[in-house]
Protein backbone atom coordinates (compact mmCIF):
# COMPACT_ATOMS: atom_id res chain seq x y z
CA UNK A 1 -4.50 -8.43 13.99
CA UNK A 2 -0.86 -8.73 14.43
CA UNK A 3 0.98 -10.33 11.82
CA UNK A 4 4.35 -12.16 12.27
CA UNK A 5 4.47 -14.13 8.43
CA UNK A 6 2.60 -11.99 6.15
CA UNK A 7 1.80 -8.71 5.70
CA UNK A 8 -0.87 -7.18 4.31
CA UNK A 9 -1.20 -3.55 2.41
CA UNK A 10 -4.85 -2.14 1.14
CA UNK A 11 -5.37 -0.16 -1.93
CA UNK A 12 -8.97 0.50 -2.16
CA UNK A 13 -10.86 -2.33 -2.82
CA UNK A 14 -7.62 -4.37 -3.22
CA UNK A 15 -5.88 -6.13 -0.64
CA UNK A 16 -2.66 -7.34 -1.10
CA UNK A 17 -0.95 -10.11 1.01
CA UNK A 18 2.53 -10.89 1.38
CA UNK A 19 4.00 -14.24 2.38
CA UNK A 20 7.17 -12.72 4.39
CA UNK A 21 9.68 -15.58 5.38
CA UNK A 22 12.27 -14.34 2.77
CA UNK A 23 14.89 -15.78 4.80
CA UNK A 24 13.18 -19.18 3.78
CA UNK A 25 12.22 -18.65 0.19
CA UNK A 26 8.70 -17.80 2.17
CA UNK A 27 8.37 -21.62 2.97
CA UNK A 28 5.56 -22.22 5.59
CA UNK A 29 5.12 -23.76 8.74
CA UNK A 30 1.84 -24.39 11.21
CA UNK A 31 2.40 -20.82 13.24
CA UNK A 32 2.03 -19.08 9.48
CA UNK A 33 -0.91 -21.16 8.10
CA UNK A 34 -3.26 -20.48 10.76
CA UNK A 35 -2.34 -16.93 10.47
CA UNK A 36 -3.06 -16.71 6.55
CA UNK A 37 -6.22 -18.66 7.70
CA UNK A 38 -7.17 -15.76 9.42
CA UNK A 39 -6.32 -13.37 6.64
CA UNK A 40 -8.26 -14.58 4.47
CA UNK A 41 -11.10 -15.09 6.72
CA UNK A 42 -10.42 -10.86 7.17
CA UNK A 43 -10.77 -10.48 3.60
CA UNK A 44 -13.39 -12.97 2.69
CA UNK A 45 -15.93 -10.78 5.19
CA UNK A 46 -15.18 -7.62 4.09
CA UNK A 47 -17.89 -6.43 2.14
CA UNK A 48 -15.19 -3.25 0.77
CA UNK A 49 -12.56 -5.44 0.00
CA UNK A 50 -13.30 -7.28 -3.67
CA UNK A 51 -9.99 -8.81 -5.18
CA UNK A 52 -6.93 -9.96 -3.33
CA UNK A 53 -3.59 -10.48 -4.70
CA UNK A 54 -0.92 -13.29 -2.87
CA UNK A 55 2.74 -12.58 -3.38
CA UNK A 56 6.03 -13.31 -2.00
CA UNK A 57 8.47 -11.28 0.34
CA UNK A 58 12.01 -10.44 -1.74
CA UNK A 59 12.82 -11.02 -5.25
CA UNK A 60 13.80 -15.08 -5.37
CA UNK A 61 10.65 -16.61 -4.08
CA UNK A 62 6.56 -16.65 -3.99
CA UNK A 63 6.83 -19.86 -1.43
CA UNK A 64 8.99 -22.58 -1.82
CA UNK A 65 6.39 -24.73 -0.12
CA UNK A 66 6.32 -26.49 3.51
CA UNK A 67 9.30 -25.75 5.87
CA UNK A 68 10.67 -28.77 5.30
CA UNK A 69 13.83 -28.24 7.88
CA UNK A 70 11.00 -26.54 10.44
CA UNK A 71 9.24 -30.29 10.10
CA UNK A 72 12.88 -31.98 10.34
CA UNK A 73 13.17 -30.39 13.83
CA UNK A 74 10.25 -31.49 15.36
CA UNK A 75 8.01 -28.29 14.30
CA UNK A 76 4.27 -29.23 14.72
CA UNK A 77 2.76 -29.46 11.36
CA UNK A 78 -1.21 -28.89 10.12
CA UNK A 79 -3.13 -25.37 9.38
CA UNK A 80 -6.78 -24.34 9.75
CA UNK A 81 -9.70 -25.32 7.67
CA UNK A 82 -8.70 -22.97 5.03
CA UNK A 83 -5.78 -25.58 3.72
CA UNK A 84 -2.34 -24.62 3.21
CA UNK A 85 -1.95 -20.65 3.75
CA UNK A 86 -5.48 -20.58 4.72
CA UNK A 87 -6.36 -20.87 0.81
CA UNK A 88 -5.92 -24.19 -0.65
CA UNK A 89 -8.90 -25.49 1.01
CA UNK A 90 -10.59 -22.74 0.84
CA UNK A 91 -13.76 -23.29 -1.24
CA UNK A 92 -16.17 -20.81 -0.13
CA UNK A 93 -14.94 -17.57 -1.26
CA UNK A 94 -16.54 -16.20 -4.33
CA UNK A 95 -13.88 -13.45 -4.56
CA UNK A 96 -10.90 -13.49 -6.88
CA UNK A 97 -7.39 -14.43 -5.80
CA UNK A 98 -5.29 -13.31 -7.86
CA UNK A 99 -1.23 -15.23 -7.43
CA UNK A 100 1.67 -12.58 -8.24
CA UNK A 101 4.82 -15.66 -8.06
CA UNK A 102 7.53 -13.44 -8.34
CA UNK A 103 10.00 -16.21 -8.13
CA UNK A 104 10.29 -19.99 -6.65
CA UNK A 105 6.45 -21.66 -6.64
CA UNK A 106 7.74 -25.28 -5.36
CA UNK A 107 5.10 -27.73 -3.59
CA UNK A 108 2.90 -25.70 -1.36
CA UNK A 109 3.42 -22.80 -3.17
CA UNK A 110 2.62 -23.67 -6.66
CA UNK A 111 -0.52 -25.37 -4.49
CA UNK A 112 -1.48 -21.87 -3.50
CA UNK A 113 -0.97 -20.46 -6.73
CA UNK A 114 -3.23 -23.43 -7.93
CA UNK A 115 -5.93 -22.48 -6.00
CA UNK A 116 -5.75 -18.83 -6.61
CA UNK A 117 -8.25 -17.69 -9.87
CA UNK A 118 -5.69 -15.99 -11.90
CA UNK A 119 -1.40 -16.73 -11.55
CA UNK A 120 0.60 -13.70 -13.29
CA UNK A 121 4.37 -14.79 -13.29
CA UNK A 122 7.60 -12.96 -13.66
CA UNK A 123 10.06 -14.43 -16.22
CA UNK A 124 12.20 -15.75 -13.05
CA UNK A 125 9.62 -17.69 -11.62
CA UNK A 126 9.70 -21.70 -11.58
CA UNK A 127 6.96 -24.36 -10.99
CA UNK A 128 6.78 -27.57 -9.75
CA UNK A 129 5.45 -30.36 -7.56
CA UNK A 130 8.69 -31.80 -5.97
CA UNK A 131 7.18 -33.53 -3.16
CA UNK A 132 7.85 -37.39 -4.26
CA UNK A 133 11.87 -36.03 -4.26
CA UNK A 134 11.29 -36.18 -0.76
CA UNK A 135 8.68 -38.75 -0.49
CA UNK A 136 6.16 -37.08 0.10
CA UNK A 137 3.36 -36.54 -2.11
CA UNK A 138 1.03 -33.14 -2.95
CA UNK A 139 -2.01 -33.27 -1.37
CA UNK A 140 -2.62 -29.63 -0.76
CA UNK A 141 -4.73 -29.91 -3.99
CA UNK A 142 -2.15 -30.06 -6.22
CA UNK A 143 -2.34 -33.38 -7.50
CA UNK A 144 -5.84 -32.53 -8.49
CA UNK A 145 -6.38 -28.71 -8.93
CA UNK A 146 -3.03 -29.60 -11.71
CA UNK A 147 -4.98 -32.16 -14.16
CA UNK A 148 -8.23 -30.13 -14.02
CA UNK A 149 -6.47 -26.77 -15.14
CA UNK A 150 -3.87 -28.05 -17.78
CA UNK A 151 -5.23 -31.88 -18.44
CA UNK A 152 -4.52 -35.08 -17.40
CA UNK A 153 -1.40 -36.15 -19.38
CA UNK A 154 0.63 -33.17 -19.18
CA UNK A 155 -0.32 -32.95 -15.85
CA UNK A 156 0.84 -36.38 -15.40
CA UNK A 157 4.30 -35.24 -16.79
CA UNK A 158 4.93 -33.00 -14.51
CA UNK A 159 3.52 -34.52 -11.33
CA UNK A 160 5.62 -38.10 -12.23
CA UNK A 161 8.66 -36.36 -13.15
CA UNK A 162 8.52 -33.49 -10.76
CA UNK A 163 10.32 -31.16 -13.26
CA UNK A 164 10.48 -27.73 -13.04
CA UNK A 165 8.31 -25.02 -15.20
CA UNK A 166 9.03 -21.96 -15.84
CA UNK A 167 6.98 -19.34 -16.70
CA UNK A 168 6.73 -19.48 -20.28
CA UNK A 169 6.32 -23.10 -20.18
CA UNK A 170 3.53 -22.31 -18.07
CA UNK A 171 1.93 -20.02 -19.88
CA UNK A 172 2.24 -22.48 -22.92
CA UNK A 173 0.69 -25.49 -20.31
CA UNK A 174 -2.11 -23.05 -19.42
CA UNK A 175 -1.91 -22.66 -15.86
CA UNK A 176 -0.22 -19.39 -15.74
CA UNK A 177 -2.27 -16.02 -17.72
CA UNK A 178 0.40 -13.67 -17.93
CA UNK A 179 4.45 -13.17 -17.88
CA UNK A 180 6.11 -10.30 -17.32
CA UNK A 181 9.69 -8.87 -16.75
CA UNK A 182 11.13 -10.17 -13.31
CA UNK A 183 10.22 -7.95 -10.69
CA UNK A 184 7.15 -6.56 -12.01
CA UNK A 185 4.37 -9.54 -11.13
CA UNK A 186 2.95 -7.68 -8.42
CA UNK A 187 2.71 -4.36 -10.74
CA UNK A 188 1.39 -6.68 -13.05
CA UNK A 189 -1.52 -8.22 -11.04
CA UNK A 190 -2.56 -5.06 -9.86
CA UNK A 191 -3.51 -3.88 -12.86
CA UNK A 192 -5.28 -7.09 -13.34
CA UNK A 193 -6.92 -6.88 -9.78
CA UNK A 194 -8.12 -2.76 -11.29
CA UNK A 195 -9.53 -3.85 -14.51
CA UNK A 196 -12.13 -6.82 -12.61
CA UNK A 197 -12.64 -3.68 -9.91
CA UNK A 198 -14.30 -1.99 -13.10
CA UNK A 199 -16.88 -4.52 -12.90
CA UNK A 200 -19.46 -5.04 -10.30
CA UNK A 201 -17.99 -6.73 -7.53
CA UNK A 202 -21.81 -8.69 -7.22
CA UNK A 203 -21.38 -9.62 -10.91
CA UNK A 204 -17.83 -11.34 -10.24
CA UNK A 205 -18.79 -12.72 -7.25
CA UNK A 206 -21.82 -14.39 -9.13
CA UNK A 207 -19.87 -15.22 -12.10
CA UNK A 208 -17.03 -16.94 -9.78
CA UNK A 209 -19.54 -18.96 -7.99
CA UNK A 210 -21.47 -20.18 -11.09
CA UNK A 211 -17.85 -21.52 -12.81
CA UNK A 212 -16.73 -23.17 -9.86
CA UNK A 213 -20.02 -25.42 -8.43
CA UNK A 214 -21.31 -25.50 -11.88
CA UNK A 215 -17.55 -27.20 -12.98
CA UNK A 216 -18.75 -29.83 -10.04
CA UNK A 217 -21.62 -31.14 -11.87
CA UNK A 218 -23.15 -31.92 -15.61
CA UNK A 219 -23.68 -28.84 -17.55
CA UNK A 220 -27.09 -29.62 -18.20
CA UNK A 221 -27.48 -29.22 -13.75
CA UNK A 222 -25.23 -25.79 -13.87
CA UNK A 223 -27.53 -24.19 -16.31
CA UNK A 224 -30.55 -25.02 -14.52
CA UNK A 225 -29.30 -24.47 -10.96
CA UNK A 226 -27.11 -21.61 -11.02
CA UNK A 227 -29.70 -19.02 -10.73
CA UNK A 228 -30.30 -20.45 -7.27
CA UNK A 229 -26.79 -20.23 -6.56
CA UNK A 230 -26.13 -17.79 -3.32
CA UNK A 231 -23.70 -15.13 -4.43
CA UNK A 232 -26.29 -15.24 -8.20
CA UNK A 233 -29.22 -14.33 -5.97
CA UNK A 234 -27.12 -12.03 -4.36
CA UNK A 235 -26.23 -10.44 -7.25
CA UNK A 236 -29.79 -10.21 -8.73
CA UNK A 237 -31.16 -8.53 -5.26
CA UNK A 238 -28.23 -5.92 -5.13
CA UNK A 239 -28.07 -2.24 -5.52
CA UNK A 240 -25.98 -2.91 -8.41
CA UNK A 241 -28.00 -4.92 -10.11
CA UNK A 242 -29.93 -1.52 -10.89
CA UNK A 243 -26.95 0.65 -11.28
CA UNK A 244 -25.54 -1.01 -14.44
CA UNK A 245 -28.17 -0.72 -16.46
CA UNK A 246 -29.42 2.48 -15.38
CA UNK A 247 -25.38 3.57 -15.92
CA UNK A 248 -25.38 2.31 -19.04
CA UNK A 249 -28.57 4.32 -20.61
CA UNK A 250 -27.55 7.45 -18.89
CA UNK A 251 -23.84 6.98 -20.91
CA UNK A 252 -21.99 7.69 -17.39
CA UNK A 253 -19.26 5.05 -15.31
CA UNK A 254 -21.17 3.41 -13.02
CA UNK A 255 -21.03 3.47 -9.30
CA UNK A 256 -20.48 -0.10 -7.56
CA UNK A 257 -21.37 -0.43 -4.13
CA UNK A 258 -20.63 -3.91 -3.67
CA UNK A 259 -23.83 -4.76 -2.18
């Protein structure tokens, strides 16, 4: 697939996609959402890909959000079923996304680092939902990925004021799960994205897909339904579903095969 907005490098079982509009702090219009849509519809299907990691072209931005001057000139707006950079909406992937915001995370972006599983964040990067600045309001799931990930009032304190974070304030809030030196986020999440590639690939999968539908419903219903869950069965009928333990009691690394 030809890419115009993003661009996308594979290390083994990690994929790594960059958001490249530098000359617009990687802002985002309709021509680059249904393109990420299809990225990530790439990457979802690949049975040898496991974890992907989202990051930002240059060293002053992750995304500053929707192209705001793109949408003053009459650019179309809207994306594909996936949501904002094909991954806001995105609710079927049982793989982990892993956000490397190297910089700016404004609106859309910190939406897509929202909806990403794990957010690593150079010193230099900055959070916030500015959207009622411009009166608009963030309904790329930030206004309710936010409350469910830090809590309601602090939340609230950022969403009503529409202050900036940055990353140690972040990290404090809970939303962000690592900061490092500016311009190492990206080395940073790839050592992340290695350590969960030690793991079965079936046994993430499982585990992603048991936090997020069982976080939908009592916990008394998760326990009891997540063994019918479809990436848990999965798991349970894969190749390494034997390999682990058979690794583990002949004392060797096992061998994931993903399936």
């Amino acid at each position: 697939m030809a890419l115009q907005f993003s661009k996308i490098t594979r290390k083994g079982p990690i994929t790594i996609v960059t958001l490249s509009r530098p000359e617009v702090y990687n802002a985002l219009h309709t021509d680059a959402h249904f393109e990420l849509n299809k990225v990530f519809d790439e990457f979802s299907a690949d049975p040898d890909q496991w974890v992907a990691i989202v990051t930002g072209a240059g060293d002053k931005a992750f995304c500053a959000g929707n192209d705001l001057k793109w949408q003053a000139a009459g650019g179309k707006r809207g994306w594909d079923k996936g949501g904002f950079a094909g991954l806001t909406s995105r609710f079927d992937c049982d793989k982990p996304i892993i956000a490397a915001v190297n910089g700016v995370a404004m609106g859309g972006g910190f939406e897509i680092a929202l909806a990403c599983d794990l957010i690593i964040a150079s010193e230099n990067a900055t959070f916030a939902l500015p959207e009622p600045r411009v009166g608009l309001a963030a309904l790329a799931g930030g206004l309710q990925r936010l409350p469910r990930q830090i809590g309601l009032k602090r939340a609230m304190g950022m969403i009503l004021t529409a202050r900036h974070v940055k990353a140690r304030e972040g990290l404090e809030l809970g939303f962000v799960n690592e900061v490092v030196p500016q311009g190492e986020a990206l080395a940073a999440a790839e050592k992340w994205a290695e350590t969960i590639c030690q793991n079965s690939p079936m046994s993430i999968r499982a585990s992603k897909q048991a936090i997020q539908k069982g976080m939908a419903v009592s916990l008394e219903q998760a326990i009891t339904e997540q063994r019918e869950y479809p990436a848990v069965k999965a798991m349970a009928a894969s190749q390494d579903y034997i390999e682990g333990p058979k690794a583990f009691s002949e004392k060797r690394p096992p061998k994931w095969l993903g399936r």
